[in-house]
C-alpha atoms as a PDB file:
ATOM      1  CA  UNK A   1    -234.983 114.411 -36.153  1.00  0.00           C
ATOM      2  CA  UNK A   2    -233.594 112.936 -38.958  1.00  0.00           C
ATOM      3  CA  UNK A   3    -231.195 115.226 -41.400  1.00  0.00           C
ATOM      4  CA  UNK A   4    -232.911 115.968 -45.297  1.00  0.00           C
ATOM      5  CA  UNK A   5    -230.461 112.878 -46.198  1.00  0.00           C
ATOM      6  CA  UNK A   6    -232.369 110.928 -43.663  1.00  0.00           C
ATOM      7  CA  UNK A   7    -228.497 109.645 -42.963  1.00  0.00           C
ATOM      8  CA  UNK A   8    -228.401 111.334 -39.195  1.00  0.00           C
ATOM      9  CA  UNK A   9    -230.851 110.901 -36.224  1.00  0.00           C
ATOM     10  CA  UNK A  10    -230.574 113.237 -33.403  1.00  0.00           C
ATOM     11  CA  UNK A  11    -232.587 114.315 -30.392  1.00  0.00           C
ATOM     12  CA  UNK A  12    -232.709 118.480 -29.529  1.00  0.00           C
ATOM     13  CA  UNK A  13    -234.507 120.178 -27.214  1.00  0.00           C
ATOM     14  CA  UNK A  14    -237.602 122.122 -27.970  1.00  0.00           C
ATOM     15  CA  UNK A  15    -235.440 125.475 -27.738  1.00  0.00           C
ATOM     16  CA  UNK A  16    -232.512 124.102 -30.255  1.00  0.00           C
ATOM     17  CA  UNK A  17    -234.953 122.119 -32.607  1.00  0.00           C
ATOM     18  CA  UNK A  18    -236.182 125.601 -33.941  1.00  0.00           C
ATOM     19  CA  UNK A  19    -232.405 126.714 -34.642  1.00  0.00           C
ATOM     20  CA  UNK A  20    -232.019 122.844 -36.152  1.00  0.00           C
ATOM     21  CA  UNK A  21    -235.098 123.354 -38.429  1.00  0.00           C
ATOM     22  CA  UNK A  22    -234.138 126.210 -39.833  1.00  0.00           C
ATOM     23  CA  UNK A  23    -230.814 125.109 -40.314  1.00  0.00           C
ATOM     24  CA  UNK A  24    -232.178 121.985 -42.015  1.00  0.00           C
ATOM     25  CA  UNK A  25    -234.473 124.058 -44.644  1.00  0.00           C
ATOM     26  CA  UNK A  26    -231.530 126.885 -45.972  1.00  0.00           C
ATOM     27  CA  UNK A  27    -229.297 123.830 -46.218  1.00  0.00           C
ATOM     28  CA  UNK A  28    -232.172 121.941 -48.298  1.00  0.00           C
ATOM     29  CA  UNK A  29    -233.336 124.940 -50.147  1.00  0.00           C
ATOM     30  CA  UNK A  30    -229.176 125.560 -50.978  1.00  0.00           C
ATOM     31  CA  UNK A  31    -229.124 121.866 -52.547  1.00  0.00           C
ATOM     32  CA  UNK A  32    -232.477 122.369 -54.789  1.00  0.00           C
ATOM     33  CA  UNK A  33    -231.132 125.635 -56.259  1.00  0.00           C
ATOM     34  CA  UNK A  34    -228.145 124.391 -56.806  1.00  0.00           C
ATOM     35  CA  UNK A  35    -229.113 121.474 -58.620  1.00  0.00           C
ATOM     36  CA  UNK A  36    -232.255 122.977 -60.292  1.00  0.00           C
ATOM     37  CA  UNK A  37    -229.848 123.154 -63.656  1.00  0.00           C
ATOM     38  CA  UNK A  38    -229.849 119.679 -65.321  1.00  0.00           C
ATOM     39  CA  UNK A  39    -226.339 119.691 -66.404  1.00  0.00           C
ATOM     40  CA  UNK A  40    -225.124 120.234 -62.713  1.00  0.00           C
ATOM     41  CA  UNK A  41    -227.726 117.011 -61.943  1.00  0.00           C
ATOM     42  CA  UNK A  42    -225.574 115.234 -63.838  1.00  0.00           C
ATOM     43  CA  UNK A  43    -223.002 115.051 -61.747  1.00  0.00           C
ATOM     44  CA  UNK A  44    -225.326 113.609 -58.609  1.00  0.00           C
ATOM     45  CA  UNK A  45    -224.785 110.329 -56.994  1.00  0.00           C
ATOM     46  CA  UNK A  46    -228.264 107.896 -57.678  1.00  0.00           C
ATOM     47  CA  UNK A  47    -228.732 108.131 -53.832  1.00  0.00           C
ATOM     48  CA  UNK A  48    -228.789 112.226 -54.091  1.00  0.00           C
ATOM     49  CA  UNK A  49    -230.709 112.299 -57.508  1.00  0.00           C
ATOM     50  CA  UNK A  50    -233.734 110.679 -55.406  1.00  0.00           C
ATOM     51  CA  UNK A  51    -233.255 113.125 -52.883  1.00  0.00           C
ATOM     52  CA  UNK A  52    -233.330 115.716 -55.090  1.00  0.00           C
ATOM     53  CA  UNK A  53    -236.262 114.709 -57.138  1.00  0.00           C
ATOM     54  CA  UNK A  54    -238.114 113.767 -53.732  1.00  0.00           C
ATOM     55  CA  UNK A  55    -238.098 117.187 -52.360  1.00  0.00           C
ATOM     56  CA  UNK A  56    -238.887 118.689 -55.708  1.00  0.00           C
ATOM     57  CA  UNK A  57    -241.954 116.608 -56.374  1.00  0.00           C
ATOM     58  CA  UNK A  58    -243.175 117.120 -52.540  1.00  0.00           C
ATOM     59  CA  UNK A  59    -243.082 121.299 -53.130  1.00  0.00           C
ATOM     60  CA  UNK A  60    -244.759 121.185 -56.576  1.00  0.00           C
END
């Protein structure tokens, strides 16, 4: 599985890929809210802007 940066690839088993998923969504879902304001955008790096406006885009 690759991380929601896409930066990391690693392998779990079936039992800790649950525990990884959910992991991966709060941490996702913590980056969208916190970046939902535009003046806290702002202050993104171009790689994390497209990140952030990937994810957004995919859920609306």
């Amino acid at each position: 599985m690759k991380n929601w940066e896409g930066t990391a690839l690693n392998w779990y088993c079936e039992e800790h890929l649950k525990v990884y998923w959910l992991r991966r969504n709060t941490k996702l879902e913590a980056f969208i809210q916190l970046n939902r304001d535009i003046e806290k955008r702002k202050t993104l790096s171009e790689r994390h802007l497209k990140l952030y406006k990937l994810y957004t885009e995919e859920k609306s």
